[in-house]
Protein backbone atom coordinates (compact mmCIF):
# COMPACT_ATOMS: atom_id res chain seq x y z
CA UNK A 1 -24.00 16.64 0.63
CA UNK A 2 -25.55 20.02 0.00
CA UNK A 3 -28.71 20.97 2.33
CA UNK A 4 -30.25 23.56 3.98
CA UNK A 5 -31.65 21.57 7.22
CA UNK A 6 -30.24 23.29 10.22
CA UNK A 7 -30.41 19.72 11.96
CA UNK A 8 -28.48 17.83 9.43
CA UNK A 9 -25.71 20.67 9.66
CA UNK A 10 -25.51 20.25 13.43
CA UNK A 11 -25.15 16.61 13.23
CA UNK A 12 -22.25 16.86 10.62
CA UNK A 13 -20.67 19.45 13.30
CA UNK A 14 -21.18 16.75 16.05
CA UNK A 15 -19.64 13.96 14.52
CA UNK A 16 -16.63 15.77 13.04
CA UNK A 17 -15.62 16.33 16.66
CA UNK A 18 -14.64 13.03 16.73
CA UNK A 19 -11.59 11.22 16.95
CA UNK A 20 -10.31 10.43 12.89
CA UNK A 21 -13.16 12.37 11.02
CA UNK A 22 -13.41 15.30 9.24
CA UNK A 23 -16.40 17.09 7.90
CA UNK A 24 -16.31 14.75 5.06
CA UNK A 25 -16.24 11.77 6.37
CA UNK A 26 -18.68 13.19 8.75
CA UNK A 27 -21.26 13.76 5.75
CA UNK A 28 -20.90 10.30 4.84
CA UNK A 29 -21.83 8.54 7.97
CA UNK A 30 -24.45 11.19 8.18
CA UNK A 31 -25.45 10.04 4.21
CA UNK A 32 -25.17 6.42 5.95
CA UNK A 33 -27.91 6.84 9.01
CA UNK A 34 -30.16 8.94 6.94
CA UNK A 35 -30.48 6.67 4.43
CA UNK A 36 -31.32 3.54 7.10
CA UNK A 37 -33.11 5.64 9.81
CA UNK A 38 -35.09 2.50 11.31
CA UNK A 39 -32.15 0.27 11.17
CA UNK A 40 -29.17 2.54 11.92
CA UNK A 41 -30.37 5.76 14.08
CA UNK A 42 -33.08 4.29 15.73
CA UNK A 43 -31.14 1.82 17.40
CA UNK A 44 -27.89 4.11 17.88
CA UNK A 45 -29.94 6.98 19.45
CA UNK A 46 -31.26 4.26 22.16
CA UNK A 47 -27.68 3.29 22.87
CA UNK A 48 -26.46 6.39 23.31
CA UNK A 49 -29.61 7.55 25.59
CA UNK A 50 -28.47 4.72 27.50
CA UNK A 51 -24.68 5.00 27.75
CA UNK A 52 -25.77 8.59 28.72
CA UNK A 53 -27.79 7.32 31.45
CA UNK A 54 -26.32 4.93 33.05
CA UNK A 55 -22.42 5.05 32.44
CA UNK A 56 -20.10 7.27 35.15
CA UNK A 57 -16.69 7.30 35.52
CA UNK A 58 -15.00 5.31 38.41
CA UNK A 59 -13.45 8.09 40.88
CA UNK A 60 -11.67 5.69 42.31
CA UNK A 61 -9.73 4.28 39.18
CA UNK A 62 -11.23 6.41 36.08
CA UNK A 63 -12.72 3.38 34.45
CA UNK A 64 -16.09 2.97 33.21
CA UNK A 65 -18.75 1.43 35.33
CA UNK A 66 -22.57 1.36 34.97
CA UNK A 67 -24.32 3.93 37.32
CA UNK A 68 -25.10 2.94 40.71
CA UNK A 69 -23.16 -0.39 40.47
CA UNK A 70 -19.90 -1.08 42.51
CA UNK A 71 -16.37 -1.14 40.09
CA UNK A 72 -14.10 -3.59 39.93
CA UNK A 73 -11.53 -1.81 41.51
CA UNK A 74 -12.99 -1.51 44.72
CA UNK A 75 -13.80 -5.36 44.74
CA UNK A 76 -10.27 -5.81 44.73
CA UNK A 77 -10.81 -9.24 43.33
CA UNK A 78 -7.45 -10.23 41.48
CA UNK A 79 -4.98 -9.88 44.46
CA UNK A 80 -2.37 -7.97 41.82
CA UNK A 81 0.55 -6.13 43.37
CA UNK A 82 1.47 -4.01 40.61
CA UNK A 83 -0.78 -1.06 38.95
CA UNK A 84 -0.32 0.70 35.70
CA UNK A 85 -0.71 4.20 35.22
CA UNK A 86 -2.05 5.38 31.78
CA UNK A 87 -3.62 9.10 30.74
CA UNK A 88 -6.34 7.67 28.94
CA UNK A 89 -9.17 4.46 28.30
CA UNK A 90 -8.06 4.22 25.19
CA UNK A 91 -4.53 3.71 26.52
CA UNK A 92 -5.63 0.71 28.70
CA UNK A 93 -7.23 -0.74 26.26
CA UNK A 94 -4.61 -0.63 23.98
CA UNK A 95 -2.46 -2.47 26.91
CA UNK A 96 -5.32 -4.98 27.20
CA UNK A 97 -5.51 -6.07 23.88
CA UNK A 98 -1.29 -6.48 23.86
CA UNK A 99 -1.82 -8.80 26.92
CA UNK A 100 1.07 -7.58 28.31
CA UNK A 101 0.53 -6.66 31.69
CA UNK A 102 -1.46 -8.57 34.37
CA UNK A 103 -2.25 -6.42 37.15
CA UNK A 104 -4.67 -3.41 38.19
CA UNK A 105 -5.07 -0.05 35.75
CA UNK A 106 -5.47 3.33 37.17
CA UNK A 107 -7.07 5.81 34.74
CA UNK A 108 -5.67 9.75 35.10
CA UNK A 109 -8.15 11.29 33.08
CA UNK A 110 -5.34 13.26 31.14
CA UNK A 111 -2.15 14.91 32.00
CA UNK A 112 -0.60 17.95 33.50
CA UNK A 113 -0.05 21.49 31.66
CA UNK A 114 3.18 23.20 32.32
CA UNK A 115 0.74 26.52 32.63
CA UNK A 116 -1.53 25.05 34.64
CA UNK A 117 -0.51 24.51 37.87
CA UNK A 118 -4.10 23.48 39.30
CA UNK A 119 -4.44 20.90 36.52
CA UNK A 120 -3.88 17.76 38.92
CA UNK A 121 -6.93 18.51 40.74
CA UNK A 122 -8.41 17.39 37.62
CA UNK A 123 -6.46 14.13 37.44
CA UNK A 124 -6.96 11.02 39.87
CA UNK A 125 -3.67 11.18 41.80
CA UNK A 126 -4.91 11.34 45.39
CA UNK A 127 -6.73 8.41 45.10
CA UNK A 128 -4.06 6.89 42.88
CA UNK A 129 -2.07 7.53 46.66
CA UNK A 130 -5.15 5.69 48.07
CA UNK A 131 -5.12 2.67 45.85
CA UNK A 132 -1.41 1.90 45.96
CA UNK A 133 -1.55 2.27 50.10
CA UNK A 134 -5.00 0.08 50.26
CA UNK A 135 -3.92 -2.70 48.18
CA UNK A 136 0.09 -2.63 49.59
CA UNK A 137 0.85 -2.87 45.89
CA UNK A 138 4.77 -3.37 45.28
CA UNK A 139 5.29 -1.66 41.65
CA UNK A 140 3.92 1.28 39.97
CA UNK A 141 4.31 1.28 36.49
CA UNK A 142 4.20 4.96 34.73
CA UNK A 143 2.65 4.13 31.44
CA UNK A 144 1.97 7.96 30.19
CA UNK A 145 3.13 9.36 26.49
CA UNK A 146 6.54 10.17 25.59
CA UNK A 147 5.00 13.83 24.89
CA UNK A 148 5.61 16.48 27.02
CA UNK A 149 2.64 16.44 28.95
CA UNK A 150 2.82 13.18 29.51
CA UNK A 151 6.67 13.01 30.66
CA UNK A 152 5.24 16.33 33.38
CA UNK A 153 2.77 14.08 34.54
CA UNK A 154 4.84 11.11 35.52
CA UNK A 155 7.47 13.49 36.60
CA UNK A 156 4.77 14.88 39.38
CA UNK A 157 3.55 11.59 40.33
CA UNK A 158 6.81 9.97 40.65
CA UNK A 159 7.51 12.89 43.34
CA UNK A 160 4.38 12.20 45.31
CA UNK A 161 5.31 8.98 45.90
CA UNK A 162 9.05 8.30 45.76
CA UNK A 163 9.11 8.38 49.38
CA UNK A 164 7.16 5.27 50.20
CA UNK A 165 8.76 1.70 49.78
CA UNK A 166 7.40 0.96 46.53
CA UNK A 167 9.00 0.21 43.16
CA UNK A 168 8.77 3.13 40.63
CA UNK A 169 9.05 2.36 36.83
CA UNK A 170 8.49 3.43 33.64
CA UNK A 171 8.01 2.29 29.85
CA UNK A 172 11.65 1.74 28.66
CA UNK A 173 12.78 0.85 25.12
CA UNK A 174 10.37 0.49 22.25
CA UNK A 175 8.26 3.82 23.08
CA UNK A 176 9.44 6.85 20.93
CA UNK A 177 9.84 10.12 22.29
CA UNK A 178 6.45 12.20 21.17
CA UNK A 179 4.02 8.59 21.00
CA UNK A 180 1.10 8.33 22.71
CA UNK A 181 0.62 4.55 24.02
CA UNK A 182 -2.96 4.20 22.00
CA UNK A 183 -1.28 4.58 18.78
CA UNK A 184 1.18 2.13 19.13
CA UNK A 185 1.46 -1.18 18.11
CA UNK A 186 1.15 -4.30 20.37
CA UNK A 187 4.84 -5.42 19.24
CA UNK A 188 6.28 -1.87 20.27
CA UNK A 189 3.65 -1.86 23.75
CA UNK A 190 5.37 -5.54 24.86
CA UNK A 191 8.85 -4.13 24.06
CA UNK A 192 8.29 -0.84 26.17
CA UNK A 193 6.51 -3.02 29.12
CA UNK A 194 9.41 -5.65 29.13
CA UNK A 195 11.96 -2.86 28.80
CA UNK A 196 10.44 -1.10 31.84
CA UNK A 197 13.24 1.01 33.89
CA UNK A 198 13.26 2.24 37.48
CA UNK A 199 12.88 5.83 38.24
CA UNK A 200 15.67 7.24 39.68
CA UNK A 201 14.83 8.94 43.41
CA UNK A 202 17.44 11.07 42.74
């Protein structure tokens, strides 16, 4: 799609940021709204002007909540004693839709760098500390990617809280070394989940 509209270029730019396109596939979702402005972008721009508004980020457990409005987790509704840890929404909901695992999610936000070594104060683990002390929770499941950042992640978590009586485990068999958890399938997810291992405290 050749033009020479500034804001047409700036929307391709936008929307090849995302996750899975590229400028081309960009161009034709572009093609797609421009083409059905009354039914497509007029309705998507008042979505998004709304998620913008009026959807934050949970502090306590990094899930989604509308602004203003109390989460789920701090309702503490469910009476679950185990919590899984993931890097990611997209990773929970991944777990979600396997139906695997009944019990609370805590959301990390993303993982540790090796080079970074101020990069948890970025991450949720304090009040990870907080959640699993509040709700006397009796497993912690590690659920981050077999990638290196993830494995550095669980690595500093399992440390912070090895100490306490709690169980420590992580996703065993079924999870290949370099995955991330929201690209595999729900077959592979229940195998990893049922395969859990303890961590060693050694």
């Amino acid at each position: 799609m050749e033009n020479n509209n500034q804001e047409i270029d700036e929307l391709i730019k936008q929307f090849s940021k995302l996750p899975g396109l590229g400028p081309k596939s960009a161009k034709r979702i572009i093609l797609k709204l421009i083409t059905n402005k009354e039914n497509m972008i007029k309705p998507l721009a008042k979505s998004l002007a709304s998620v913008y508004k009026n959807v934050v980020r949970c502090n306590e457990c990094g899930n989604l909540k509308m602004k203003d409005t109390q989460c789920t987790c701090e309702k503490n509704i469910n009476g679950y004693d185990k919590i899984c840890v993931v890097e990611n929404l997209a990773d929970m909901w991944a777990i979600e839709s396997s139906n695997i695992f009944k019990g609370y999610f805590h959301i990390l936000g993303g993982t540790l760098n090796n080079n970074d070594n101020n990069g948890q104060k970025n991450l949720l683990i304090d009040s990870l500390l907080k959640r699993i002390e509040k709700n006397k929770l009796k497993e912690v499941i590690i659920a981050t990617s077999a990638t290196v950042e993830g494995q550095t992640t669980a690595h500093y978590i399992e440390d912070e809280i090895k100490n306490s009586e709690i169980k420590i485990s992580k996703l065993g068999q079924g999870l290949p070394v370099g995955g991330e958890i929201e690209q595999l399938d729900d077959g592979t997810l229940v195998s990893a989940f049922k395969n859990r291992v303890p961590v060693s405290s050694e």
